[in-house]
Protein backbone atom coordinates (compact mmCIF):
# COMPACT_ATOMS: atom_id res chain seq x y z
CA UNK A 1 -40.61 27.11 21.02
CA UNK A 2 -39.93 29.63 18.38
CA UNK A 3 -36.96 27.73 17.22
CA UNK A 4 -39.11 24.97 15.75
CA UNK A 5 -41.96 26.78 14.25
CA UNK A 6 -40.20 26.03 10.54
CA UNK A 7 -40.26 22.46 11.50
CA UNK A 8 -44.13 22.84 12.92
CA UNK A 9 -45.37 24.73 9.83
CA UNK A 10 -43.75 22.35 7.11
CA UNK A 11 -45.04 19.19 9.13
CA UNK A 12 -48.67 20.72 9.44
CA UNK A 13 -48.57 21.72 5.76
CA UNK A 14 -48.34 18.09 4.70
CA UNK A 15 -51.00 17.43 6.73
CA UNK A 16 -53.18 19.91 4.75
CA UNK A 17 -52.35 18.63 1.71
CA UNK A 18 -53.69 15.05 3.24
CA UNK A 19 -56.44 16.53 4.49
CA UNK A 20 -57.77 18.70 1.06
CA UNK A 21 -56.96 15.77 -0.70
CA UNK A 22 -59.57 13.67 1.42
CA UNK A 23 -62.07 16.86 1.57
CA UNK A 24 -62.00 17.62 -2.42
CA UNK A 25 -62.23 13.76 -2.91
CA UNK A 26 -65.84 13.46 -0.89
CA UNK A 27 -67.25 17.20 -1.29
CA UNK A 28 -69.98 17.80 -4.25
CA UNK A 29 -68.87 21.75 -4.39
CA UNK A 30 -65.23 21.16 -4.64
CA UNK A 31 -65.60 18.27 -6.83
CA UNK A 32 -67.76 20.70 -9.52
CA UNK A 33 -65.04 23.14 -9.16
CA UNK A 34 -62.70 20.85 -10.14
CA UNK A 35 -64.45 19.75 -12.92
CA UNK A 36 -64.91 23.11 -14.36
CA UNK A 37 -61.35 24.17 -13.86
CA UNK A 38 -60.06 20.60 -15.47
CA UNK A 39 -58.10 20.03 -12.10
CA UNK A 40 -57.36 15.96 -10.81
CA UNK A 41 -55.65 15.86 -7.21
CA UNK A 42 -55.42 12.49 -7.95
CA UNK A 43 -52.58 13.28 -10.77
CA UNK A 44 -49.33 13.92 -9.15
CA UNK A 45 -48.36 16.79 -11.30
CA UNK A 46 -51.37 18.58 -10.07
CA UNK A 47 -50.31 17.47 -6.33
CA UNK A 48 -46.60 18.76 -7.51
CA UNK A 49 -47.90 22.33 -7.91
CA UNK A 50 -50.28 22.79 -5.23
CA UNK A 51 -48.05 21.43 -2.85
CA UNK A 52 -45.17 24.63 -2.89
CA UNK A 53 -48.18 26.97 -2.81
CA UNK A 54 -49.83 25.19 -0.02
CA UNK A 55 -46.71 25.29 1.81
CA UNK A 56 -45.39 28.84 1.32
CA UNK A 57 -49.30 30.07 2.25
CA UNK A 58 -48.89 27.79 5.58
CA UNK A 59 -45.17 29.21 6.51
CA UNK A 60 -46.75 32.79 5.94
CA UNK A 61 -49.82 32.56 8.26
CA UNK A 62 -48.52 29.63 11.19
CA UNK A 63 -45.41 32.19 12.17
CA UNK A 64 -47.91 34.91 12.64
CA UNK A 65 -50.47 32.60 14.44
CA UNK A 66 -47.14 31.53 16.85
CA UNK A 67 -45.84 34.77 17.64
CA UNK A 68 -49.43 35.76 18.68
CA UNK A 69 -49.23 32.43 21.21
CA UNK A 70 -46.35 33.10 22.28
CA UNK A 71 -47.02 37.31 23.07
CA UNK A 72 -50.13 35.88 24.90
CA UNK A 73 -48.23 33.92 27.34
CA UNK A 74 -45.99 36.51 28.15
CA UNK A 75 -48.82 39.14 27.98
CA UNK A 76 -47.97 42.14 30.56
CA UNK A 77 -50.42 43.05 33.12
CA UNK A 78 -49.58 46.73 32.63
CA UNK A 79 -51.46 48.12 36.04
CA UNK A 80 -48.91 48.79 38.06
CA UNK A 81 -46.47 51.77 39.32
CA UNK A 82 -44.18 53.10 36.46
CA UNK A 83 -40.55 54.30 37.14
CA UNK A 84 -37.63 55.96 35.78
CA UNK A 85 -34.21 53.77 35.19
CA UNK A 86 -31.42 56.60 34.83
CA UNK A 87 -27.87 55.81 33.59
CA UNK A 88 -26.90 56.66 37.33
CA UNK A 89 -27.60 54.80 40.45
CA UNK A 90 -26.40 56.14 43.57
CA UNK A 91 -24.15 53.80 45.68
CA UNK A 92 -25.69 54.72 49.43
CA UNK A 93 -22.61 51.95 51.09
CA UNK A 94 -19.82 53.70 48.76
CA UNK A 95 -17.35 54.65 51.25
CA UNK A 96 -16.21 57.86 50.08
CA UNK A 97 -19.53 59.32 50.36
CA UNK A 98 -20.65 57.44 54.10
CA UNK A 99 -24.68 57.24 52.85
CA UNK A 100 -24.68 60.94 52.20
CA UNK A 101 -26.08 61.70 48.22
CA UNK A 102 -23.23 63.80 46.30
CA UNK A 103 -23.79 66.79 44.53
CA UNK A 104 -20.98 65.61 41.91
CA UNK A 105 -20.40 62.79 39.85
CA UNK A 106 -17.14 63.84 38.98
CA UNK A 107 -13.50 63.24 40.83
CA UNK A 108 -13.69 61.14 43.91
CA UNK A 109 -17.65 61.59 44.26
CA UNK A 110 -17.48 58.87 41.00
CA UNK A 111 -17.00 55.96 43.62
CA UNK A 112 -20.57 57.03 44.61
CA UNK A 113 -22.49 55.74 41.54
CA UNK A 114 -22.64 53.03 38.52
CA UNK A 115 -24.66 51.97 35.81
CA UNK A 116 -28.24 51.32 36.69
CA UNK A 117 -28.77 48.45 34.51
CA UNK A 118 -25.77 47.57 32.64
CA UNK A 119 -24.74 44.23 34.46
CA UNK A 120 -26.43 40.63 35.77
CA UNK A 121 -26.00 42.38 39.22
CA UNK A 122 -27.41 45.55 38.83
CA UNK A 123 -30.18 44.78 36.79
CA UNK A 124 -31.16 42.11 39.22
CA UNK A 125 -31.99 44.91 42.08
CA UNK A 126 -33.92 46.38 39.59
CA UNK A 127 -36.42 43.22 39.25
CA UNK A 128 -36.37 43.26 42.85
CA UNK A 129 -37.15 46.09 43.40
CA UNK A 130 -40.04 46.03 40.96
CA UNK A 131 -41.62 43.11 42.51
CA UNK A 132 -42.65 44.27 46.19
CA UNK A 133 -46.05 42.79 46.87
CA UNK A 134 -48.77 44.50 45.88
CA UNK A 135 -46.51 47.73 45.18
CA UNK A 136 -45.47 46.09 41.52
CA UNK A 137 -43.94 48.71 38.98
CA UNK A 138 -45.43 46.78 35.25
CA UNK A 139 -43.68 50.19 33.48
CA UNK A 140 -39.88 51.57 33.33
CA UNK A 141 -38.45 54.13 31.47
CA UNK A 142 -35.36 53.40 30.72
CA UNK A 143 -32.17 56.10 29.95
CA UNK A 144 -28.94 55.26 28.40
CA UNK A 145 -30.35 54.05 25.04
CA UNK A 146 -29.65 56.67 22.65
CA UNK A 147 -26.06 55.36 21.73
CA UNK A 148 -26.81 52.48 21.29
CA UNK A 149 -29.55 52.34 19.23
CA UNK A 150 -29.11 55.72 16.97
CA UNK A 151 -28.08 53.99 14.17
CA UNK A 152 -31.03 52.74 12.48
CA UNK A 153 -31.44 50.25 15.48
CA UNK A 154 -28.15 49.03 15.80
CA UNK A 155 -25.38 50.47 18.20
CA UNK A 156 -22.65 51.06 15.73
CA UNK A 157 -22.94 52.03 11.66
CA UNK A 158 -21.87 48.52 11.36
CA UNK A 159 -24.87 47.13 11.88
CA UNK A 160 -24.08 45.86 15.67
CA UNK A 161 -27.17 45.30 18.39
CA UNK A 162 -26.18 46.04 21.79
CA UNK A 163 -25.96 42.95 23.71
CA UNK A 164 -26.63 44.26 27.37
CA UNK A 165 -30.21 46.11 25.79
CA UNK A 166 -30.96 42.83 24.38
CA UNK A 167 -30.44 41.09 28.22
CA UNK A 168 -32.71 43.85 29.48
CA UNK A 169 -35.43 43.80 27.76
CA UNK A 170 -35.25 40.13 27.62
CA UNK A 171 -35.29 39.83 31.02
CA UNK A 172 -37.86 42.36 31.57
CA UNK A 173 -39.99 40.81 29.36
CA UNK A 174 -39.67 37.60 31.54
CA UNK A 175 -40.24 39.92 34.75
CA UNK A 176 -43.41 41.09 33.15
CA UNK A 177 -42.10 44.57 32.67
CA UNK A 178 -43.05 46.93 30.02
CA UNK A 179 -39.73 48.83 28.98
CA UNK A 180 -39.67 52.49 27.09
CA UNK A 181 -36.82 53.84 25.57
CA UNK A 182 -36.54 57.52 27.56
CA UNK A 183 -34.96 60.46 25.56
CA UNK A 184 -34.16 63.14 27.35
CA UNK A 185 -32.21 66.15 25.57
CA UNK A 186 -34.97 68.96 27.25
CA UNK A 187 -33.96 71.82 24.71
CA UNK A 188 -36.05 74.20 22.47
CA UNK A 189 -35.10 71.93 19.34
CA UNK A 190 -37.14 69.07 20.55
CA UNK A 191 -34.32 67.49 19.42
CA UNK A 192 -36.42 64.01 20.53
CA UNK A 193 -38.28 64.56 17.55
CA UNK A 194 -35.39 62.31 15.51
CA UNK A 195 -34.74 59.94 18.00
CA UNK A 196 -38.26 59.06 18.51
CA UNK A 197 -38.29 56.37 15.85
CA UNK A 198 -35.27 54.53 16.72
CA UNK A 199 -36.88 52.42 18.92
CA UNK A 200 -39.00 50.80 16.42
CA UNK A 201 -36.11 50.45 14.33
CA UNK A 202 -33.95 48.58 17.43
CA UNK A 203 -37.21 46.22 17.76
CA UNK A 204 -36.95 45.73 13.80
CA UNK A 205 -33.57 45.19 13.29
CA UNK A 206 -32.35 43.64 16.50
CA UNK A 207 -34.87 41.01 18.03
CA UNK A 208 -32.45 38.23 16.52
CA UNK A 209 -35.37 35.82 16.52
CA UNK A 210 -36.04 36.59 20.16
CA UNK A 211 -39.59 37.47 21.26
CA UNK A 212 -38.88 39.41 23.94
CA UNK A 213 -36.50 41.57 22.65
CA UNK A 214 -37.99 44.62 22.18
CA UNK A 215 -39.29 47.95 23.14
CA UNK A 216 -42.81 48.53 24.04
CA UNK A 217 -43.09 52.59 23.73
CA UNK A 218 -41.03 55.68 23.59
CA UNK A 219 -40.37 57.95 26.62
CA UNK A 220 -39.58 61.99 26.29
CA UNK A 221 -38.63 64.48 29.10
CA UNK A 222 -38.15 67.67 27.47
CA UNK A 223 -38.98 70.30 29.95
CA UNK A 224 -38.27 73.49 27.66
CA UNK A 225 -42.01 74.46 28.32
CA UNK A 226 -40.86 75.53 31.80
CA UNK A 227 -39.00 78.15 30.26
CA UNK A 228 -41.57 79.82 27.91
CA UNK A 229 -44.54 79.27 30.24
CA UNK A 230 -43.24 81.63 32.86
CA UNK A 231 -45.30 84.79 31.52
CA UNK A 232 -47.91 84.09 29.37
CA UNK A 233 -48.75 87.67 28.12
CA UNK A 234 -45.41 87.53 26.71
CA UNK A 235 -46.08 86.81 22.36
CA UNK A 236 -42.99 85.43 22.37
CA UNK A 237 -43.59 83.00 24.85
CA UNK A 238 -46.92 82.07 22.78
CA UNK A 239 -45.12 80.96 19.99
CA UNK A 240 -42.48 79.31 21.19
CA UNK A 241 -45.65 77.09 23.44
CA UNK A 242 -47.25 76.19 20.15
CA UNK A 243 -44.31 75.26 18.76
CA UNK A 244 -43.59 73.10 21.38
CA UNK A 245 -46.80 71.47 21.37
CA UNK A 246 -46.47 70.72 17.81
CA UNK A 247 -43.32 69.31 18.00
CA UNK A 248 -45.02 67.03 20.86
CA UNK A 249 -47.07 65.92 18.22
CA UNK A 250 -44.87 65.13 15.82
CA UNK A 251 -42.44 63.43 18.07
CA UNK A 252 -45.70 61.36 19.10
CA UNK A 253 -46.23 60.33 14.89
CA UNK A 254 -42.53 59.35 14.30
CA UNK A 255 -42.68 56.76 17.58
CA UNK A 256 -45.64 55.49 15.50
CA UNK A 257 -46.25 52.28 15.71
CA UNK A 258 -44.64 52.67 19.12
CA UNK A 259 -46.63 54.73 22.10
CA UNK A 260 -45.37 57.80 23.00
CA UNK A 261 -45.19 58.78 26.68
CA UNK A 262 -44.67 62.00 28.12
CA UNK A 263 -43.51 63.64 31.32
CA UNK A 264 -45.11 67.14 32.31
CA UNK A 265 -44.90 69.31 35.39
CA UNK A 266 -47.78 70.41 37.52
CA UNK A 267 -47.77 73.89 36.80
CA UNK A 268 -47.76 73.75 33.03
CA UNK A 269 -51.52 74.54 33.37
CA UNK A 270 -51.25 77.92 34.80
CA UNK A 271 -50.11 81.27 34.15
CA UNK A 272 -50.49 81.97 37.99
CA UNK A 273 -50.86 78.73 39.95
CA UNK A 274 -51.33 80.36 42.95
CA UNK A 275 -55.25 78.95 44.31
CA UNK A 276 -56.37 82.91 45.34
CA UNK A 277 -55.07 83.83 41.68
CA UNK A 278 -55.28 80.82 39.21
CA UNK A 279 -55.14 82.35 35.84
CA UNK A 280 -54.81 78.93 33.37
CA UNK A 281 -52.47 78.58 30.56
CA UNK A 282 -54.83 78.49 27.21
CA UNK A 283 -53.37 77.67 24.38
CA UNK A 284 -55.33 77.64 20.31
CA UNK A 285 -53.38 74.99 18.80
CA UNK A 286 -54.60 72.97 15.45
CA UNK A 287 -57.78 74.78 15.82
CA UNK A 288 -58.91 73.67 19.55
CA UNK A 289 -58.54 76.27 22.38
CA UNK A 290 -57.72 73.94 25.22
CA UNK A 291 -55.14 74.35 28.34
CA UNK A 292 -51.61 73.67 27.01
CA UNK A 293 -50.96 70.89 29.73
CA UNK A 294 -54.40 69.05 28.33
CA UNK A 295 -53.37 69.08 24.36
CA UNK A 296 -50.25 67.43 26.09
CA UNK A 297 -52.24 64.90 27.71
CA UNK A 298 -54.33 64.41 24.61
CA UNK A 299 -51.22 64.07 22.34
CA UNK A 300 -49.16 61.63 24.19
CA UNK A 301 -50.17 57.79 24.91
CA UNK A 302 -48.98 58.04 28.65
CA UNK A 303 -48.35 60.89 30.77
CA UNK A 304 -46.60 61.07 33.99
CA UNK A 305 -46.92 64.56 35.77
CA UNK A 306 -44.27 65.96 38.25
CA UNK A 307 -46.68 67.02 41.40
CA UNK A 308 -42.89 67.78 43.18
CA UNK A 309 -44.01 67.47 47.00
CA UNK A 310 -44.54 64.77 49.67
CA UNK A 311 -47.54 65.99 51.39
CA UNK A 312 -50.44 63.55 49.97
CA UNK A 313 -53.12 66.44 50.37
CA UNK A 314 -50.54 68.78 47.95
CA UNK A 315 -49.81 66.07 45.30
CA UNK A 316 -53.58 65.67 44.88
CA UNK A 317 -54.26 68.97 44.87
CA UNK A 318 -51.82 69.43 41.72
CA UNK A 319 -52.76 66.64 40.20
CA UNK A 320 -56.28 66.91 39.92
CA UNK A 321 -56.54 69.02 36.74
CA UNK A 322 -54.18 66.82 34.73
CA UNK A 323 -56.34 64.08 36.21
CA UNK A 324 -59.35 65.42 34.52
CA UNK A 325 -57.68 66.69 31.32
CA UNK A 326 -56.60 62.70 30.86
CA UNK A 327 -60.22 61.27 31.66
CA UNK A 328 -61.89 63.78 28.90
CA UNK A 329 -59.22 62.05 26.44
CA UNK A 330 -61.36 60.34 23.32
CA UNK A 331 -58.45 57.97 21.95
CA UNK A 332 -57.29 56.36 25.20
CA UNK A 333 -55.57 52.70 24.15
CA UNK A 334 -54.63 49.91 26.39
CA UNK A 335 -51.47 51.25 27.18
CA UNK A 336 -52.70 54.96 28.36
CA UNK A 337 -52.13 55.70 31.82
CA UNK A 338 -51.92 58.79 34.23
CA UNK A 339 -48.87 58.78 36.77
CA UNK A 340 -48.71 61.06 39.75
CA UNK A 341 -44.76 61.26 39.62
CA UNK A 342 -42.56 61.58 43.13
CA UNK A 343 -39.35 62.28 43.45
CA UNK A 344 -37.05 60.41 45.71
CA UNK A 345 -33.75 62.16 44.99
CA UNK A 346 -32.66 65.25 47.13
CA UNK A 347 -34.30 68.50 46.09
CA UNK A 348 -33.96 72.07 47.46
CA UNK A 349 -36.53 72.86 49.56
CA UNK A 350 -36.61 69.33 51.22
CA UNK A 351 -40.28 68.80 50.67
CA UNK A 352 -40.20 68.62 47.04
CA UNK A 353 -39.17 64.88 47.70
CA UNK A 354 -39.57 62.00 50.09
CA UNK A 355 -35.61 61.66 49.71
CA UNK A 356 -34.55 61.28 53.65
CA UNK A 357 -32.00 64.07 53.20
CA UNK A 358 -32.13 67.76 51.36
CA UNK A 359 -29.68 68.94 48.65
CA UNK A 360 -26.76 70.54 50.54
CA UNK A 361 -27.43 67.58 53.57
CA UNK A 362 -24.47 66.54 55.18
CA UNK A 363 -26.12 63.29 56.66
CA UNK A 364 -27.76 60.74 55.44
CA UNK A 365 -30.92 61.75 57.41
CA UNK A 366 -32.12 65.66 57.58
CA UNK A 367 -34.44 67.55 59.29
CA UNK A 368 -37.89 68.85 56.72
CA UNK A 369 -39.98 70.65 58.84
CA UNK A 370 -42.28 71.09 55.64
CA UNK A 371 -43.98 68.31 53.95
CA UNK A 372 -45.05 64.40 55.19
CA UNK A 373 -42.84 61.20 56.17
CA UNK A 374 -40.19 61.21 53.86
CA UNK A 375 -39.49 56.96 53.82
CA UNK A 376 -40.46 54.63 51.17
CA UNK A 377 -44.07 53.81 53.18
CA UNK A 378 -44.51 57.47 53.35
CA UNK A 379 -44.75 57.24 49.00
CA UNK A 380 -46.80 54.36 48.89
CA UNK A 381 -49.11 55.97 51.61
CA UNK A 382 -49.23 59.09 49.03
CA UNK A 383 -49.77 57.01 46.00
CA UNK A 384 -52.82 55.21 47.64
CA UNK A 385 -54.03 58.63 49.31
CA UNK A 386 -54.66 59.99 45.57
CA UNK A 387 -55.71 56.84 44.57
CA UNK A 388 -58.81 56.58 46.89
CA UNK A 389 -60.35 60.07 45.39
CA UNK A 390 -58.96 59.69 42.00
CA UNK A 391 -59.32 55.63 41.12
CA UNK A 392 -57.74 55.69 37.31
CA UNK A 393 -54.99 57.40 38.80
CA UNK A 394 -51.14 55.26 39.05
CA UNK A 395 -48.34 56.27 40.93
CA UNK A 396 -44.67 57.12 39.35
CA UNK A 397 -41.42 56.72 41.05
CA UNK A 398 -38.35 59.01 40.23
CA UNK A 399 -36.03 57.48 40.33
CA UNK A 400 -34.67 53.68 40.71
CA UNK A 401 -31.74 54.39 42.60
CA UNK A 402 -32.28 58.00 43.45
CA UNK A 403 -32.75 56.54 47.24
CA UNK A 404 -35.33 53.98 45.90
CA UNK A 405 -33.98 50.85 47.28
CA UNK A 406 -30.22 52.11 47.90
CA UNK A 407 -30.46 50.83 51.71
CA UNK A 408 -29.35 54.94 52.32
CA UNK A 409 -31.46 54.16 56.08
CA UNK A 410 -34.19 51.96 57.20
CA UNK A 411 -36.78 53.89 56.05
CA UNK A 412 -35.13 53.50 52.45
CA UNK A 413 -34.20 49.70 52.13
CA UNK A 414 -32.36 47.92 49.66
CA UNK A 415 -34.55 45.44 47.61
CA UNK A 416 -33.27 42.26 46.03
CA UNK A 417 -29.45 40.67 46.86
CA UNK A 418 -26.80 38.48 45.03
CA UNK A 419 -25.51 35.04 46.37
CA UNK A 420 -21.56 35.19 47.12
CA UNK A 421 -19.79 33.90 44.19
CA UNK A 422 -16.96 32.00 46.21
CA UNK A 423 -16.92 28.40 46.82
CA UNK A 424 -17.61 28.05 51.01
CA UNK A 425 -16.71 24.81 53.51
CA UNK A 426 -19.34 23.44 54.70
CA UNK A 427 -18.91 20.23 57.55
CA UNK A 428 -21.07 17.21 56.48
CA UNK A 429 -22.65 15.11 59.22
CA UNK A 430 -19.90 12.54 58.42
CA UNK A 431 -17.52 15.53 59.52
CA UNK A 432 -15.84 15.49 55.89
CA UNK A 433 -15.27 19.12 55.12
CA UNK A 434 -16.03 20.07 51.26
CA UNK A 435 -16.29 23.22 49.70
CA UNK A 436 -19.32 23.95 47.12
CA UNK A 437 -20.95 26.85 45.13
CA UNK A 438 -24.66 28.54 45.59
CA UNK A 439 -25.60 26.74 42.88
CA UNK A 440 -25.17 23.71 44.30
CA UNK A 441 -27.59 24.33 47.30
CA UNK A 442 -29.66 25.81 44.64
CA UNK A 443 -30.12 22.05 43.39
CA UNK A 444 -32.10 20.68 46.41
CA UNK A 445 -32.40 24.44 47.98
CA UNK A 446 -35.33 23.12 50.68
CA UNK A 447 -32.66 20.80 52.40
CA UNK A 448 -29.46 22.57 52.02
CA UNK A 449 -30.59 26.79 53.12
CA UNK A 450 -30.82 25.00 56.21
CA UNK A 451 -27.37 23.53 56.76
CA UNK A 452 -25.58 25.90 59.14
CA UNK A 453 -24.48 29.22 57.55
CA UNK A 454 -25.68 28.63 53.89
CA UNK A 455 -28.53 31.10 54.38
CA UNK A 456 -26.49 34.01 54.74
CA UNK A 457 -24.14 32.66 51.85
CA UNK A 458 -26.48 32.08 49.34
CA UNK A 459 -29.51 34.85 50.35
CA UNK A 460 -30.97 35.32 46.70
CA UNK A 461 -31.14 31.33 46.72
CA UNK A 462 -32.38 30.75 50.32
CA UNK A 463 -34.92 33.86 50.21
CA UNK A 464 -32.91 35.66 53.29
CA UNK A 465 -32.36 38.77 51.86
CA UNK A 466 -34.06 41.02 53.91
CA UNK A 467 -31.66 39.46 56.72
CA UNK A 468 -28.54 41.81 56.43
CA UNK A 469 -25.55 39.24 58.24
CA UNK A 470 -22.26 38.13 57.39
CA UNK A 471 -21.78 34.65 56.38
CA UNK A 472 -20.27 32.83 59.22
CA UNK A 473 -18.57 30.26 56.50
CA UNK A 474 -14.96 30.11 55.36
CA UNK A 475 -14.71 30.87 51.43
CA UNK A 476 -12.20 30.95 49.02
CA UNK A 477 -11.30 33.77 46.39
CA UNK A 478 -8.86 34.95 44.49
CA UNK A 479 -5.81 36.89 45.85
CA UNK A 480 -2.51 37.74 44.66
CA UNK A 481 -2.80 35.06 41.87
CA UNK A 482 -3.88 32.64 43.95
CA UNK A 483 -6.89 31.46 46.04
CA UNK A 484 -6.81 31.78 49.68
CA UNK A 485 -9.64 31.21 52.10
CA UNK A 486 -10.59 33.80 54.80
CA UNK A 487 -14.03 34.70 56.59
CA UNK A 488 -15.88 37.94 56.96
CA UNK A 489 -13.78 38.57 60.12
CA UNK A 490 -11.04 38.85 57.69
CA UNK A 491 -12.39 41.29 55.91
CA UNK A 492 -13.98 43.43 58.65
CA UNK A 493 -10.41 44.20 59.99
CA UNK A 494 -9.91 46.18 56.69
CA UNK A 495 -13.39 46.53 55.24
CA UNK A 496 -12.70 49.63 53.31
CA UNK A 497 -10.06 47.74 50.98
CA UNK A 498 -11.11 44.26 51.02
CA UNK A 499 -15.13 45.29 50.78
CA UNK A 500 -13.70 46.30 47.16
CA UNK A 501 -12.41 42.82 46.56
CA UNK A 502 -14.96 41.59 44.02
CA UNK A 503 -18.08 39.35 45.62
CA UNK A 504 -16.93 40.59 48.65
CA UNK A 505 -20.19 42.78 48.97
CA UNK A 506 -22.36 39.55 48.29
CA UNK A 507 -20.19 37.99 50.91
CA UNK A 508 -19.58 40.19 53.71
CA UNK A 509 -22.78 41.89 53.22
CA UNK A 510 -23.25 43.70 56.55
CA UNK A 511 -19.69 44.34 56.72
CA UNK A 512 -19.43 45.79 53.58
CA UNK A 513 -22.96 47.90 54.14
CA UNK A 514 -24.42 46.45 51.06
CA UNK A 515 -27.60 45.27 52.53
């Protein structure tokens, strides 16, 4: 639509001209005025001149009226869950590591992970996985941008746009996902001060003419304050928690016109935190005496705070004072919001997180004899439990890919799937065998998911995915510089070699334990 505005605004600008021509011609008013200023829009110089200015006024305003049009369809129904997108998604069917998280990233523990967002296929789990019914994420905050954006916008000093940020946020965007860009450098510096205002630049300088390229806010996690709120008779200390806070504040102006959102822990509020001793962390800054955690809250846009457990009772318990510190908040916009954050990545002691297995696990399922039902219905249960006694409340996940849909065990399953990307043989009812492509059932899907096998070769198309089976079809791919055709049987005799073969995984999809 965008592409034609030019065309729309010089078009309707001739039609103004038409139509002030008629409305000078028969009104009194603008007929006096004309008089008086010795102006005939009957002579054609007169026309000649007002034309241009007409013109340039209309190509001003229209664009503005457009983009508004346009930002109203895809308006964002910002409501529900938020979650962090990390550089790093853990690969639960990587065979090295058999389902069990690594402590490394390095050496052969590598195989375990890949970019969270980088590629068609990866970002596609991610809209999956954002779309379970009635447990929609409408927020991510998203790592991995620093690099490319850090130079006034652009990736590189020659004035380059990263292409696979533009495909995300575009495609968020169309997902009805809000996307901020998540800093994360945690040390005293605040050295997120500086990058805070690149994201404003990437939106100015790289949209390209698309609408949906863009950021909507800036993210921070700089948890410095956990080292300097540890004794809070300690002057020291004092300072360096003012200076923080100020730096919070300025890192807040420079996202300007951008939100700023914030991630805090728990115990922030409290000198002792302990319920027979709670001694809370008060802190003078700009000439308000408040608790340090609440001129957080009252600094940044949107705050997500770190209760770190799974029992529902405990995470409501730590997040009620945050809860109430956001509520007394004056300057609340339409994008202010209050997450109760959860972990889902391993965390020593096990109860910390609803992550199936603790840090030094060996298994892909542990034993936590502390804490609730550590499965993905035991977060939502949580999120709801707080919820019900604190309504304005929203839940946070940490992290995409942490064992949020990796498929790591039932209780932890894999959202979203690809279609294999091989041609398959299919037997008409004529018997004449022909081979064909996804997208070709895609084309009259309601007829052809229900020829034998397609379903499991084409899930994303057919809507199987939460079926985990092998296609049952032959398929060709490429081998050895040439294509050869083969079936998942093929492929099971050797799985942990030929699971590798690209679209394999798509393919082969219980075989290759990507489902």
């Amino acid at each position: 639509l965008l592409q034609y505005y030019s065309v729309f605004t010089i078009y309707t600008s001739h039609n103004i001209i038409n139509f002030l021509d008629t409305l000078i011609i028969n009104n009194t008013v603008i007929n006096n005025w004309r008089y008086q200023h010795q102006i005939n829009t009957d002579n054609i110089e007169t026309k000649r001149v007002l034309k241009p200015m007409i013109i340039n006024l209309a190509t001003m305003i229209l664009p503005v009226l457009l983009l508004a049009f346009v930002q109203s369809i895809y308006s964002i129904d910002d409501t529900g869950y938020a979650m962090y997108v990390w550089r790093d998604a853990f690969n639960a069917s990587a065979p090295f590591c058999n389902g069990v998280y690594p402590r490394s990233k390095d050496g052969e523990y590598a195989s375990c992970w890949y970019h969270n967002w980088d590629t068609p296929r990866a970002r596609n789990y991610i809209w999956a996985s954002t779309a379970l019914p009635n447990r929609e994420i409408s927020r991510i905050f998203l790592a991995d941008v620093l690099n490319r954006i850090k130079h006034d916008g652009y990736s590189t000093p020659s004035q380059l746009c990263d292409a696979d940020l533009q495909m995300l946020l575009q495609e968020a965007h169309e997902h009805n996902i809000k996307v901020y860009a998540e800093f994360a450098a945690s040390d005293q510096e605040f050295s997120e001060i500086d990058m805070a205002g690149y994201p404003h630049q990437f939106n100015t300088n790289c949209a390209n003419g698309n609408e949906l390229v863009y950021f909507d806010g800036v993210a921070i996690n700089n948890e410095y304050f956990a080292e300097v709120s540890k004794d809070c008779n300690n002057q020291n200390f004092q300072i360096e928690q003012l200076q923080f806070i100020e730096n919070l504040s300025t890192a807040s102006e420079n996202a300007s016109p951008l939100p700023l959102h914030f991630s805090v822990s728990w115990n922030w509020a409290c000198c002792n935190c302990a319920n027979n001793n709670y001694i809370p962390n008060e802190v003078t800054w700009n000439g308000n005496t408040k608790n340090a955690l609440e001129h957080m809250i009252h600094i940044a846009d949107s705050v997500d705070v770190q209760v770190a457990y799974n029992l529902p009772s405990i995470m409501l318990e730590r997040f009620q004072r945050p809860y109430e510190y956001f509520m007394s908040k004056d300057n609340k916009s339409e994008s202010s919001a209050l997450y109760s954050l959860a972990y889902t990545e391993p965390t020593e002691p096990c109860q910390l997180s609803f992550c199936p297995q603790g840090f030094y696990s060996t298994t892909p399922t542990d034993t936590c004899n502390v804490g609730s039902d550590r499965t993905e219905a035991g977060l939502f249960d949580a999120f709801d439990y707080i919820k019900a006694e604190l309504p304005n409340s929203r839940g946070g996940i940490h992290f995409m890919n942490g064992v949020f849909s990796t498929g790591i065990t039932d209780g932890w399953p894999k959202h979203g799937c690809d279609d294999s990307p091989f041609r398959f043989r299919i037997i008409k009812n004529n018997g004449k065998r022909i081979f064909r492509y996804c997208g070709w059932v895609a084309n009259k899907k309601d007829n052809r998911c229900n020829l034998d096998g397609v379903s499991a070769q084409c899930p994303s198309t057919c809507g199987t995915c939460s079926t985990c089976v092998d296609s049952t079809l032959r398929f060709k791919f490429p081998k050895g510089g040439r294509k050869i055709t083969r079936g998942c049987t093929w492929v099971l005799t050797n799985s942990v070699n030929r699971c590798n073969i690209y679209g394999m995984e798509d393919t082969c999809r219980e075989t290759c334990g990507s489902c």
